[in-house]
Structures are given as structure tokens and as C-alpha cells.
Protein backbone atom coordinates (compact mmCIF):
# COMPACT_ATOMS: atom_id res chain seq x y z
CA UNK A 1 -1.37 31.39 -92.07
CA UNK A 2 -0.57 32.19 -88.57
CA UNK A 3 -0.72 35.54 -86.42
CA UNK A 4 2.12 37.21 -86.03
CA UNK A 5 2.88 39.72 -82.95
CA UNK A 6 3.45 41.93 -85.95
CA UNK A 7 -0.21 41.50 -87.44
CA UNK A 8 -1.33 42.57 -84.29
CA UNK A 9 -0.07 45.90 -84.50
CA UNK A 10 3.37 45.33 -82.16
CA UNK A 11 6.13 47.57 -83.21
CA UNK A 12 8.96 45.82 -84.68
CA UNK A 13 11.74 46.55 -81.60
CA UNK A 14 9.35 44.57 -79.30
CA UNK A 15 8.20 42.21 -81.82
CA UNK A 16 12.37 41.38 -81.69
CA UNK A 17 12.45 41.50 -78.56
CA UNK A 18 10.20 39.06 -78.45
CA UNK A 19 11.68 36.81 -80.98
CA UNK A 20 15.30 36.99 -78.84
CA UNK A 21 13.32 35.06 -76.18
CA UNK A 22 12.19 32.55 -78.37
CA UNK A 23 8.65 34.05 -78.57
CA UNK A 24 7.62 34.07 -82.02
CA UNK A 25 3.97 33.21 -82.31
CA UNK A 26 0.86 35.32 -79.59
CA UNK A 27 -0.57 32.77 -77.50
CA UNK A 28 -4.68 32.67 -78.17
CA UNK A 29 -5.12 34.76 -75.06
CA UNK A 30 -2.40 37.48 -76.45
CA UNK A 31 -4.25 37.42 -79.97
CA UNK A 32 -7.82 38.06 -78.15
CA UNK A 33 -6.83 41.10 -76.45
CA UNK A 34 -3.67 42.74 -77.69
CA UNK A 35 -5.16 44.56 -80.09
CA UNK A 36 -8.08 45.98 -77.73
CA UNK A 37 -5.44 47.67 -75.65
CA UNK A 38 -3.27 48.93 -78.59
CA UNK A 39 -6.58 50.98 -79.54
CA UNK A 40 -7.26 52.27 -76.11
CA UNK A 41 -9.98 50.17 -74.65
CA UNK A 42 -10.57 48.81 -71.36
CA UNK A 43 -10.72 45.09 -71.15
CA UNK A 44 -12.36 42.46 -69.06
CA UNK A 45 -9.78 39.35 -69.59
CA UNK A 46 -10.89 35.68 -68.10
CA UNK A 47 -7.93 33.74 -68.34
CA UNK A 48 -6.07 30.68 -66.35
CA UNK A 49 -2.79 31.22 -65.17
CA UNK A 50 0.12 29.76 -67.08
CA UNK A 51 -1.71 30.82 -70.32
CA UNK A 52 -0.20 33.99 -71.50
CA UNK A 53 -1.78 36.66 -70.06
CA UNK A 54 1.09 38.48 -68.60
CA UNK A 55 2.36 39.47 -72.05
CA UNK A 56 -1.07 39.99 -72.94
CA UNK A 57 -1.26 42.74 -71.43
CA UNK A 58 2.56 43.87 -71.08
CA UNK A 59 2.96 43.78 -74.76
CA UNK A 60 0.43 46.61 -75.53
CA UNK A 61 1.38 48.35 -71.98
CA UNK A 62 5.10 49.26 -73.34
CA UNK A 63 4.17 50.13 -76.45
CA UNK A 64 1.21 52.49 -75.10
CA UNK A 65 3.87 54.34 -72.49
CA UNK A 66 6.13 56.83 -73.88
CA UNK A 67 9.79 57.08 -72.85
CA UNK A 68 8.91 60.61 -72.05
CA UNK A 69 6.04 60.37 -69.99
CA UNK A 70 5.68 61.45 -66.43
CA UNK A 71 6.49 58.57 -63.98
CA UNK A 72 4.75 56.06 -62.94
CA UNK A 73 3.16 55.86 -65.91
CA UNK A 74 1.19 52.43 -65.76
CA UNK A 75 0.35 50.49 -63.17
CA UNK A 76 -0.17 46.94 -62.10
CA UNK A 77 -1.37 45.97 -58.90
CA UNK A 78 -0.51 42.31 -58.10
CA UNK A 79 -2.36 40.14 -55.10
CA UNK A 80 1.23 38.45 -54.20
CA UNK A 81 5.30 39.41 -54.37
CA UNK A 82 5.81 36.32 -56.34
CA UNK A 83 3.23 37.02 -59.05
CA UNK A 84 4.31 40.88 -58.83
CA UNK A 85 8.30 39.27 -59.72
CA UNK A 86 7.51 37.28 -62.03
CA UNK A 87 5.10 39.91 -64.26
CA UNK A 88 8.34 41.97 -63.69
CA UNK A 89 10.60 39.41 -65.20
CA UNK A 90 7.77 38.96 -68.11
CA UNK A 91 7.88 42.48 -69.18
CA UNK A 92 11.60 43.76 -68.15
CA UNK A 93 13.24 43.28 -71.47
CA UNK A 94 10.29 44.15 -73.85
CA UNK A 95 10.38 47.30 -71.43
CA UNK A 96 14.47 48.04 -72.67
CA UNK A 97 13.31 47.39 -76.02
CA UNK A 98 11.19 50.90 -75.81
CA UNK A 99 14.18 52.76 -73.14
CA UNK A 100 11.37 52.33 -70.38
CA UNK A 101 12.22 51.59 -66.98
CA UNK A 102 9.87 48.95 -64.92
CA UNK A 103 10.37 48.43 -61.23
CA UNK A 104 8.53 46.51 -58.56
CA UNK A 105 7.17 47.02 -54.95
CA UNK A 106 6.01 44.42 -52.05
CA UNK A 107 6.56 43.93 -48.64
CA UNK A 108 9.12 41.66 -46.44
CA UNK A 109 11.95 43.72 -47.89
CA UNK A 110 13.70 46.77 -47.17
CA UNK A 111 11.80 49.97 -48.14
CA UNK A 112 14.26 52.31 -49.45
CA UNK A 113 15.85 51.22 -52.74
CA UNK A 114 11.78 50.76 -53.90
CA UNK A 115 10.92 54.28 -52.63
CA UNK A 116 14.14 55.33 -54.78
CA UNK A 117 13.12 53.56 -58.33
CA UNK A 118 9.34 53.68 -57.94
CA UNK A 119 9.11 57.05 -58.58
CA UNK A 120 11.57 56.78 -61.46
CA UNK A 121 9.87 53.96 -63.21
CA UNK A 122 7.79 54.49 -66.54
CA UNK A 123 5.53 51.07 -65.22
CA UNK A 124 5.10 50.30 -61.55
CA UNK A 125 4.41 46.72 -60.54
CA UNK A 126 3.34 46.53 -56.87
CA UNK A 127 1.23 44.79 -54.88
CA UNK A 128 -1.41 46.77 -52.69
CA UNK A 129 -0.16 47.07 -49.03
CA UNK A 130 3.52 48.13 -50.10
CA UNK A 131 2.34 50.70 -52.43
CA UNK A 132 -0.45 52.09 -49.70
CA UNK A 133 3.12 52.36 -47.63
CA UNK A 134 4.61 54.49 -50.37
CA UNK A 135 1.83 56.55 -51.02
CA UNK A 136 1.68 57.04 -47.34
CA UNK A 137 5.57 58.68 -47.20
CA UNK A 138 4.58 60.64 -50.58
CA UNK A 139 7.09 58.43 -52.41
CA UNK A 140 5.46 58.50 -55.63
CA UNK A 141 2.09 60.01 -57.20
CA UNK A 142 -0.44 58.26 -59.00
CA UNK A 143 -2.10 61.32 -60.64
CA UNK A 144 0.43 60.43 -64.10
CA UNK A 145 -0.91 57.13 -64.72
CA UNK A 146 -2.99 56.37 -67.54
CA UNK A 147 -2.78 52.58 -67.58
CA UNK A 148 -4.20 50.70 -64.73
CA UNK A 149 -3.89 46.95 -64.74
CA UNK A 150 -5.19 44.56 -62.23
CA UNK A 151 -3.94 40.65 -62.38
CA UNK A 152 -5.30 37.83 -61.17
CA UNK A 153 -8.15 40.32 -59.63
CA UNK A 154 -10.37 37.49 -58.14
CA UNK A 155 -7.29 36.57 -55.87
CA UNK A 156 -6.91 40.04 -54.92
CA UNK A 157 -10.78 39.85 -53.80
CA UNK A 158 -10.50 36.37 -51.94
CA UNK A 159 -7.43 37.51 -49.78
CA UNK A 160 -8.98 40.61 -48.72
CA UNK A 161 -7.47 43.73 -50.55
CA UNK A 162 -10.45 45.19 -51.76
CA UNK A 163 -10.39 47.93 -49.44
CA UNK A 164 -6.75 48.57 -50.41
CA UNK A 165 -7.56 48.65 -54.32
CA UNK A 166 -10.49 50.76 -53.87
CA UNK A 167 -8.18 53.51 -52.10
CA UNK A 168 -5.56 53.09 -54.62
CA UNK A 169 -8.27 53.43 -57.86
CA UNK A 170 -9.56 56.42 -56.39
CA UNK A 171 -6.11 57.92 -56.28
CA UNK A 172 -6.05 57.43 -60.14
CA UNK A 173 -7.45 59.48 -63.06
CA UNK A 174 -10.49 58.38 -64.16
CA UNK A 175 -9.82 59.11 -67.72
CA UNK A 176 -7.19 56.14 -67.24
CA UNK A 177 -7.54 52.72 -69.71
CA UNK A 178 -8.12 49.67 -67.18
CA UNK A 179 -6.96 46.03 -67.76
CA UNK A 180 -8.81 43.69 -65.47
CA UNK A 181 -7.92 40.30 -65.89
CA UNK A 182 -9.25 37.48 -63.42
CA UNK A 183 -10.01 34.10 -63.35
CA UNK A 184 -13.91 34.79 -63.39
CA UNK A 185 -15.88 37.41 -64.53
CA UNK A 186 -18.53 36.16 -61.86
CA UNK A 187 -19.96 37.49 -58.81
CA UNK A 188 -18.23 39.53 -56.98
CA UNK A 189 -15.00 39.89 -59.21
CA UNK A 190 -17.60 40.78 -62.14
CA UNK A 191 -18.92 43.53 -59.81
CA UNK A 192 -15.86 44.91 -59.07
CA UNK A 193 -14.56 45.12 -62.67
CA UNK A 194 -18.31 46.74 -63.59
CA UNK A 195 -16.88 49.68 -61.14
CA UNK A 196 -13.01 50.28 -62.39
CA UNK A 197 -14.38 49.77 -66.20
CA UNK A 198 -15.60 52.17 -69.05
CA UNK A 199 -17.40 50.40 -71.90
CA UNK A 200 -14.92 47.12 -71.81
CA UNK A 201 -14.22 44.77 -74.64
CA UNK A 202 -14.42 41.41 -72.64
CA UNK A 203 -12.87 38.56 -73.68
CA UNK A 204 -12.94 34.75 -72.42
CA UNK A 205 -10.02 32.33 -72.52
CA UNK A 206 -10.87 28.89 -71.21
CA UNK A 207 -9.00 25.95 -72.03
CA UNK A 208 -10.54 22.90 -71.45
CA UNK A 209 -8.99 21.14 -68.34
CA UNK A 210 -8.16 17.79 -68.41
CA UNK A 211 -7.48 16.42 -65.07
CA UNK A 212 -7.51 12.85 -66.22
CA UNK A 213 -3.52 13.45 -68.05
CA UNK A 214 -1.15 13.38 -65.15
CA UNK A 215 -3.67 12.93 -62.24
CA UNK A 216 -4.23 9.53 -59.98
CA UNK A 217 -7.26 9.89 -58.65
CA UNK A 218 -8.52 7.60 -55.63
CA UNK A 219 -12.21 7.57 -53.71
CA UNK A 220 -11.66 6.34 -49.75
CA UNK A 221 -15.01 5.30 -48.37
CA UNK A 222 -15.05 5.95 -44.84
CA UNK A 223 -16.76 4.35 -41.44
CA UNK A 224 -17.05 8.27 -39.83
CA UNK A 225 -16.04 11.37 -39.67
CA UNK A 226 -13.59 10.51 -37.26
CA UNK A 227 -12.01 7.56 -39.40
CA UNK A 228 -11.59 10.07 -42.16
CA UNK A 229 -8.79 11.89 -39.40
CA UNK A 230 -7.01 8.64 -39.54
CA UNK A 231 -7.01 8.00 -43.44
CA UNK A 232 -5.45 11.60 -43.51
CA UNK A 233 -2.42 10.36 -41.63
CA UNK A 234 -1.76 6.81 -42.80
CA UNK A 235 -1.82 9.30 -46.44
CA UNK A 236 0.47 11.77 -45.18
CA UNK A 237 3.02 8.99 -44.26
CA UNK A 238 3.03 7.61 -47.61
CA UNK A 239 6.83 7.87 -49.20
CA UNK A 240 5.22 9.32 -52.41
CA UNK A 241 3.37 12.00 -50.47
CA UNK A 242 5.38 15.75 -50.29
CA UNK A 243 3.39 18.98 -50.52
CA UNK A 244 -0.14 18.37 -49.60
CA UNK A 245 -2.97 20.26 -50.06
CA UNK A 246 -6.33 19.15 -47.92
CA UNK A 247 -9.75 20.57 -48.33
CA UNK A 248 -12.60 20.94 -46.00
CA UNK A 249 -15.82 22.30 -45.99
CA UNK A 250 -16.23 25.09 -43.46
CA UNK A 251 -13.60 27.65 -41.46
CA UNK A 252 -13.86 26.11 -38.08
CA UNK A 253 -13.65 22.51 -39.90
CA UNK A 254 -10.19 23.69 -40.82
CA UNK A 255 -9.08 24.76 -37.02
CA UNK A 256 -9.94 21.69 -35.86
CA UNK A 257 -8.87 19.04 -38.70
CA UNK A 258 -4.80 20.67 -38.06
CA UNK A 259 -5.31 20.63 -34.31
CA UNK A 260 -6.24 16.36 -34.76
CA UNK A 261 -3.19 16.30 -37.05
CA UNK A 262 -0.64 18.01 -34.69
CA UNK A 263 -2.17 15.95 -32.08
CA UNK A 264 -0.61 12.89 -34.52
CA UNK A 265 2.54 15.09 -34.35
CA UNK A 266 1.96 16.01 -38.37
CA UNK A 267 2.75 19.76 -39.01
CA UNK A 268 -0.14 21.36 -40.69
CA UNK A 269 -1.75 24.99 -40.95
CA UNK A 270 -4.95 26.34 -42.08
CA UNK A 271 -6.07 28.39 -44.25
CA UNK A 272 -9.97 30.39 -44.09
CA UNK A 273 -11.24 33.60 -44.41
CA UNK A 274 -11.41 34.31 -40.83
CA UNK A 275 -7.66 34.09 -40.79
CA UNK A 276 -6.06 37.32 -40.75
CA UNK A 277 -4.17 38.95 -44.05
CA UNK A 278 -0.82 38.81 -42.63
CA UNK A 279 -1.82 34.74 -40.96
CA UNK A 280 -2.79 33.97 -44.58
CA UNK A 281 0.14 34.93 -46.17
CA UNK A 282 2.29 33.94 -44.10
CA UNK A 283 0.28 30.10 -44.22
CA UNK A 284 1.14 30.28 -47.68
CA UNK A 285 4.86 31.24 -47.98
CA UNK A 286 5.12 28.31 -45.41
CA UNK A 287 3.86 26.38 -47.80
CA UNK A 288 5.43 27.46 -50.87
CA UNK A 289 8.74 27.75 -49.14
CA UNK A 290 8.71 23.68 -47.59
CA UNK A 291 8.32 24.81 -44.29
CA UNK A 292 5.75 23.21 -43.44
CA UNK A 293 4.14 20.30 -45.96
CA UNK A 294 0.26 19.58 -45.60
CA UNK A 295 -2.04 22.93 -46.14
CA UNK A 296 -5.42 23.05 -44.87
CA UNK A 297 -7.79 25.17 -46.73
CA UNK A 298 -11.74 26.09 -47.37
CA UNK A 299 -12.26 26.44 -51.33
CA UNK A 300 -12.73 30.01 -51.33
CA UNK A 301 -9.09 31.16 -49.27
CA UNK A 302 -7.82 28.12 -52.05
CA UNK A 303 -8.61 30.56 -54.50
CA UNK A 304 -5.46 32.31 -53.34
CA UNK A 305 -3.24 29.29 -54.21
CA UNK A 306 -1.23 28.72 -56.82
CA UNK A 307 1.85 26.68 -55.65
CA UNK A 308 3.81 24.54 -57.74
CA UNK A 309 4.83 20.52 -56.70
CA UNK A 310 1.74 19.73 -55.03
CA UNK A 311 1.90 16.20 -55.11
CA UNK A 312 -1.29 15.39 -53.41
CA UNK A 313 -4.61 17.01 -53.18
CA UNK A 314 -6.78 15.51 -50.64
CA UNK A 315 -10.74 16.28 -50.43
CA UNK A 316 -11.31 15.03 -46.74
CA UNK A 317 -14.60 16.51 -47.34
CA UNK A 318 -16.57 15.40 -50.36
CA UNK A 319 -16.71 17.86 -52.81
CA UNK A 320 -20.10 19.53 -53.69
CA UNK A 321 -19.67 19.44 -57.55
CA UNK A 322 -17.94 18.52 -60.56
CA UNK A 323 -16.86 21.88 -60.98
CA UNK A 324 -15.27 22.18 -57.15
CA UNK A 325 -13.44 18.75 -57.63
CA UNK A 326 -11.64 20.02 -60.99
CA UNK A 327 -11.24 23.16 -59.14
CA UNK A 328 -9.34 21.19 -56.04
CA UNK A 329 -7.84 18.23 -57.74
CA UNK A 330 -6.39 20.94 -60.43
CA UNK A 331 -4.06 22.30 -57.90
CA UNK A 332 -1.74 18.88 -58.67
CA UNK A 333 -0.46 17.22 -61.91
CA UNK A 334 0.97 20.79 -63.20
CA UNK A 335 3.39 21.54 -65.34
CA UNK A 336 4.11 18.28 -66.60
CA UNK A 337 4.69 16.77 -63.36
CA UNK A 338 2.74 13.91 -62.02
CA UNK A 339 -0.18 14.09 -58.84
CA UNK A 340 -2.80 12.31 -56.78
CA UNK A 341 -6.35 13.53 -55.61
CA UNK A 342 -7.96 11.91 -52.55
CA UNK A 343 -11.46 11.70 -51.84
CA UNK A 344 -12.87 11.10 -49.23
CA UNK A 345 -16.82 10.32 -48.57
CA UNK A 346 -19.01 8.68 -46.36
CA UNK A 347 -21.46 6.04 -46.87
CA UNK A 348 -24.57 8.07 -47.15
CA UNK A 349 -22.38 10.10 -49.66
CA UNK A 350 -21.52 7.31 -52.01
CA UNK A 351 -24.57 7.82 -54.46
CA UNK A 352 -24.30 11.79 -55.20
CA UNK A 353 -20.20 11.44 -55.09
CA UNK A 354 -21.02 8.33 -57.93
CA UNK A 355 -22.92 10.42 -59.91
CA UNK A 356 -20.21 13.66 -60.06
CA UNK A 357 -17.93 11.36 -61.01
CA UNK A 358 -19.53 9.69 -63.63
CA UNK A 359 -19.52 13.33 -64.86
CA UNK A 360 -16.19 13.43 -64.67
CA UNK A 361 -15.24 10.08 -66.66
CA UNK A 362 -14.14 8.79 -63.21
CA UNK A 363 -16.98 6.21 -62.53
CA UNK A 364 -13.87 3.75 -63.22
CA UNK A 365 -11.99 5.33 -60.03
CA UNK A 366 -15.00 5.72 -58.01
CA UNK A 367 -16.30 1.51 -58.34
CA UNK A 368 -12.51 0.63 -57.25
CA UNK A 369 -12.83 2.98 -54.05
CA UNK A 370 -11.17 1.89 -50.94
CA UNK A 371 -13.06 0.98 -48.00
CA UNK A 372 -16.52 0.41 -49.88
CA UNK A 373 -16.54 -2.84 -48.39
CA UNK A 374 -17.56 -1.18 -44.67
CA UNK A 375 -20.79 0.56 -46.62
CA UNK A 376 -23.82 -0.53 -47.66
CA UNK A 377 -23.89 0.90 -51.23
CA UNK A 378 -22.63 -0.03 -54.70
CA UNK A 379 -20.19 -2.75 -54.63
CA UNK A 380 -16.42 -1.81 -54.92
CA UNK A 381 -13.40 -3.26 -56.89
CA UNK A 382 -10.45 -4.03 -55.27
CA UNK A 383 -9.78 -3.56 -51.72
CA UNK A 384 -7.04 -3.90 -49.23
CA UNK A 385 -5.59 -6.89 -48.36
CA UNK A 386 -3.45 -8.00 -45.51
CA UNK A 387 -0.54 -7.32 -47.27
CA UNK A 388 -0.83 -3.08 -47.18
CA UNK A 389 -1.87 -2.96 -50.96
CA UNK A 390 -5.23 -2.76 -52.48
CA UNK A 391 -5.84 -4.48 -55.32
CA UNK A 392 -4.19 -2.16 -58.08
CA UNK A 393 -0.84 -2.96 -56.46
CA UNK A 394 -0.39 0.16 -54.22
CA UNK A 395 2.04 0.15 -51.69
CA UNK A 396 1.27 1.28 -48.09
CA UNK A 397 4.53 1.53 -46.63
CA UNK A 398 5.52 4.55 -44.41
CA UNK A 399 8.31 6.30 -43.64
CA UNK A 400 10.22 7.71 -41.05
CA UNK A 401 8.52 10.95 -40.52
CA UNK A 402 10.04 14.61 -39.30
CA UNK A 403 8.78 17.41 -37.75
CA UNK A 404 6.12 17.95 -40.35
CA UNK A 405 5.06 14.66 -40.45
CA UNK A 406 6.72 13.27 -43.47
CA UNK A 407 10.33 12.50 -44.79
CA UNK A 408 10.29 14.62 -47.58
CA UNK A 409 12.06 13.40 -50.61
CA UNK A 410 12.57 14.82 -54.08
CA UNK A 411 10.64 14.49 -57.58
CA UNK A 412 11.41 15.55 -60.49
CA UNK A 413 9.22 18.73 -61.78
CA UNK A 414 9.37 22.12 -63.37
CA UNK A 415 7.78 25.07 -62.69
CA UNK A 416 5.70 27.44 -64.26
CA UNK A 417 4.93 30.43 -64.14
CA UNK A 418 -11.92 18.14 -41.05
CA UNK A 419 -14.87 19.68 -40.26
CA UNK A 420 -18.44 18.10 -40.61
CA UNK A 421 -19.48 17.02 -43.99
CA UNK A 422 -22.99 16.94 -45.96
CA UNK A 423 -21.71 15.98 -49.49
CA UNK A 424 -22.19 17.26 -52.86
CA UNK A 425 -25.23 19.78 -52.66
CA UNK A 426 -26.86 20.56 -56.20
CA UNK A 427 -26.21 24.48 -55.15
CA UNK A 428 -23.02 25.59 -54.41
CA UNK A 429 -22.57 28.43 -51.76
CA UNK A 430 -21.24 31.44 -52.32
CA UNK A 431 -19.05 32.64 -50.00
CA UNK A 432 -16.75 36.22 -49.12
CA UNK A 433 -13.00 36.30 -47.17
CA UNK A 434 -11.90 39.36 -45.83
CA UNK A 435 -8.51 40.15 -44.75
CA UNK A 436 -6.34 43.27 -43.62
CA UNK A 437 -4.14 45.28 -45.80
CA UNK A 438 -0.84 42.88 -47.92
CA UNK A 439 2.64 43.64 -47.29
């Protein structure tokens, strides 16, 4: 017999509320912790994103807040305006269901009408440079809240608000109930929730990721380092190719891999922890937006990504691990939609990149590499001909490019809610960002 939202102790106006949205059943994420916050406790919540976890905590959240209570009530701190939207749009009718009002705060708009319905609002979604603003002009107090919730807490860390949170917590009872939910539990997120926490229940959701479903996934051998600058482009021409999304190893790799691409007139822009706050963001909304088409990040500002319609991924420098190529190549083939992840690796690289993906169920992929013929390692498959396709039949044809460096045409999708390289190490750095105060 199956859980109900009722079993878990939801009252029966949201459980219909619910049900009016076509949400009958609790996702397993939702069934782990729902009950937790019913009885009060703090919880540590690892969880993907697109798994549930909004409602997993909103559920319990407006049925913990009383209509009555002295405003803001709850909050949730957000790393990003879209996420901080869309948690919004998540909770807003489940919020009517109890008369509760829920409003939301981030920068890049106009102040005033927030400063007028934060105060007013039973739950207060915001993310942490806005509300700093508003505490600033004594818009609002925090001293009513009793629910604190931070989402997607990691991402908070990697683009640099924890100074921001850790003003904001401190302006917060400490008899409050904390939600921290994050995509680790590790290092320094799992230090940080140690601090905001009081005894937590914690609770792990990881589904297995298959990134073999909806994923191409090529190897490129390489002559250099600099040949790997001119794979990049002849890849970025490709008619298939649209939102790109190119890793590298170190910060000032980064700088210089999108200076050699707008030297090839392709429009890039990087993306590293020695970029500012505001530089990152605003790298990002470019991004997400279309404005600009090929992204250039290290793998811990990456952390801050989660863009839909990335058609390509493209490792220009090998990855260190199985876990950092899932991690990279997982950014495309969401949602149902279709993507490609590009290795690249060196000749000295080809036996450590061999064994990861043998790992990986990839050793397929890897023998048919491109460009294995110019190395002195395991024999390849197929290679290119003189025709511009290798041997599976790809086509090499380019367009026309723009301004950013491609034509960009359409697929069909939904959504969802070159620096120096040493290959795969058996020890994967660990590595901090730091930014300035979010808008």
C-alpha cells in the first residue's frame, strides 16, 4: 500500500491542495523528511535538485505557521532569484490553502513593493543580499521567525554568501527549527549545517545517476595543449552545438581559454572563484538568458549551475575522477532532452582517462576516441576520414556563426524545475570560492 501525504500527518486542506495540482502520492525525499519537521526537528536533507525537496520542506512549513502568527514567520534563504521564484511558485497555493501569505525578495528589481509585502508575509522567501538590504532600511524583523530554511546550501557556500547567512542566522532566535538541505553533507557545507543545527534528524536522498540514458559521450585525443584550443572551436561550430558548458582545471586556466576563444571571434565568459559575486552572477544570467552561448567554468564555481538546455558539456581538461565526470557531463541530457559530453585528454593521459571510464561503462566510447591515431597508446576505433566524419557517421559541417560564435538554432526540450592539464589524480582537491554579498 502506498504513502499517502495524509499518512504523513498533512492536514486534509493541504493534502487537497495538493491533489488539485495533480500531486497525489510524496515523492521518497517528501516521505523521508516530512514527518521530522511536522514534529519539530531540525533536519539535515541531501537531496538532488528536481527531486522533490521543495515541497519537502514547504509542506510541513505551512502547516507549522499559524495564520495568526507574527510576520515573517518562516524563512527561506535561497542562493539565486530563480530558485527563490520558483520555491515561491512551489508553495504559493498550499500557502492559500492555510490563509497564509508567502512573498519573495531578490535583487535586479525595484525595492519597494518587496519592502511593502515582506513584512506582511507569514513565510519570506529571499535570497541573502536583498534581504541584508531590507534589514538594512528596518523593513522587516527577523526576531518572529521560528522556521529557518536554507536550500540548496552548498550553492549558497560556493558563490560566496556565507558571510551574508552568518549575519542573517545571528539575527534569528536560536530556539528556531532549521531545515538545511544541500547537495552534500560534506566538508564545508557539513560544517556549516553542524553550526545552524540542534540535534538534526539527517536524511540522504541519492538517486542513482545514469548518465549513459540521453548522453553522447565522445573522448578527443589531442597532439597539445594548444590543439585542444582548436578542437574547442571546430566543436563550437558544430550545427548541433547551442548552450555549452566547458570545464577546466584551474582559475587562471579559465581567463585564458575565453581570451583564445574571443581571439577566434567565439563569445565566451568565465566562471572561478576569483571572479567577483556580482561578475559571477551576472556570467550566469548571460548564460541562462542566451546571451552569450559557451560558459567557462572551474568545477567548484560549476557547483553554482543549474541551467537547463545545455546541449554540450565539454571537459577540455581531463577530468580527475569518475565522480567529477558524472558531476560535469550531468549538467546535459536533463529533463528528457538529449546531450553530448566532450573529453578531451592528452596522450600521456590516455591510460588513467581509460581506466575512469571503464568505471563508468564507457570503455566502449573511450577505444572509439578521436584522434588516438596521433598517440602512442591503446589503439582506437574509428577515426576521421577525409570526408569530415569519423567512423560512426558524424557529421562535421559548420555553420555560419554570429556574434557568439554559433548560429543558434532550436531543440526541442522541457524544463524542470584551457588552462594546463595533469589528468585524473587519485585525490581530488578540495577547493573554497568566495564572493561579495548577492543581489
Amino acid at each position: 500500500m502506498s504513502t499517502t501525504f495524509a499518512d504523513l500527518g498533512v492536514s486534509p486542506a493541504v493534502a487537497r491542495a495538493l491533489s488539485m495540482r495533480g500531486i497525489k502520492s510524496p515523492f521518497p525525499v517528501q516521505k523521508l523528511v516530512i514527518e521530522d519537521v511536522l514534529d519539530g526537528e531540525d533536519v539535515l536533507v541531501q537531496s538532488p535538485t528536481g527531486s522533490g525537496k521543495t515541497l519537502a520542506f514547504g509542506v510541513p512549513l505551512v502547516e507549522r505557521v499559524s495564520a495568526d502568527a507574527r510576520r515573517p514567520a518562516a524563512l527561506v534563504l535561497a542562493p539565486t532569484r530563480e530558485l527563490a521564484r520558483q520555491i515561491v511558485d512551489e508553495i504559493d497555493e498550499i500557502a492559500k490553502a492555510k490563509a497564509l501569505k508567502i512573498s519573495v525578495v531578490y535583487g535586479g528589481v525595484g525595492i519597494q513593493p518587496q519592502i511593502r509585502s515582506a513584512a506582511k508575509s507569514h513565510i519570506l522567501v529571499a535570497t541573502p543580499g536583498r534581504l541584508e538590504d531590507l534589514l538594512e532600511r528596518r523593513a522587516l524583523t527577523l526576531n518572529h521567525v521560528k522556521t529557518l530554511v536554507l536550500d540548496e546550501a552548498d550553492r549558497m557556500l560556493d558563490m560566496g554568501f556565507k558571510p551574508a547567512v552568518d549575519r542573517i542566522v545571528r539575527l534569528i532566535p536560536r530556539d528556531r527549527q532549521t531545515l538545511f538541505f544541500s547537495a552534500t553533507l560534506e566538508g564545508a557545507a557539513g560544517k556549516l549545517a553542524a553550526t545552524y543545527t540542534d540535534n538534526p534528524r539527517r536524511h540522504v536522498h541519492a538517486p542513482p545517476v545514469d548518465i549513459k540514458t540521453a548522453i553522447e559521450h565522445r573522448f578527443v585525443q589531442a597532439e597539445s595543449q594548444a590543439a585542444k584550443v582548436d578542437l574547442l572551436v571546430e566543436e563550437l561550430r558544430q550545427d548541433a552545438t547551442e548552450r555549452t558548458l566547458v570545464f577546466v582545471r584551474t582559475k587562471r586556466g579559465a581567463d585564458r581559454l575565453v581570451k583564445k576563444l574571443k581571439q577566434r571571434d567565439v563569445g565566451a565568459v568565465a566562471m572561478h572563484g576569483d571572479k567577483s559575486q556580482n561578475q559571477r552572477q551576472n556570467a550566469l544570467a548571460r548564460f541562462d538568458r542566451g546571451q552569450i552561448a559557451v560558459l567557462v567554468a572551474t568545477d567548484v564555481a560549476a557547483r553554482g549551475i543549474d541551467v537547463p538546455e545545455i546541449s554540450h558539456v565539454v571537459q577540455f581538461d581531463a577530468p580527475e575522477d569518475a565522480d567529477t565526470y558524472t558531476h560535469r557531463v550531468g549538467r546535459t541530457g536533463r529533463a528528457g532532452a538529449s546531450g553530448s559530453g566532450v573529453s578531451y585528454l592528452l596522450g600521456d593521459q590516455a591510460h588513467d582517462v581509460r581506466r575512469m571510464a571503464a568505471d563508468l561503462g564507457l570503455s566502449r566510447e573511450f577505444d572509439r576516441r578521436e584522434g588516438a591515431e596521433h598517440g602512442t597508446t591503446h589503439p582506437s576505433g574509428p577515426s576521421r576520414n577525409g570526408n569530415g566524419r569519423d567512423g560512426g557517421g558524424r557529421s562535421h559541417q559548420r555553420d555560419q556563426r554570429n556574434g557568439n560564435g554559433r548560429q543558434g538554432q532550436s531543440r526541442n526540450r522541457s524544463k524542470q524545475g584551457g588552462g594546463g592539464s595533469t589528468g585524473p589524480r587519485k585525490n581530488r582537491r578540495r577547493r573554497s570560492s568566495q564572493g561579495a554579498r548577492s543581489n
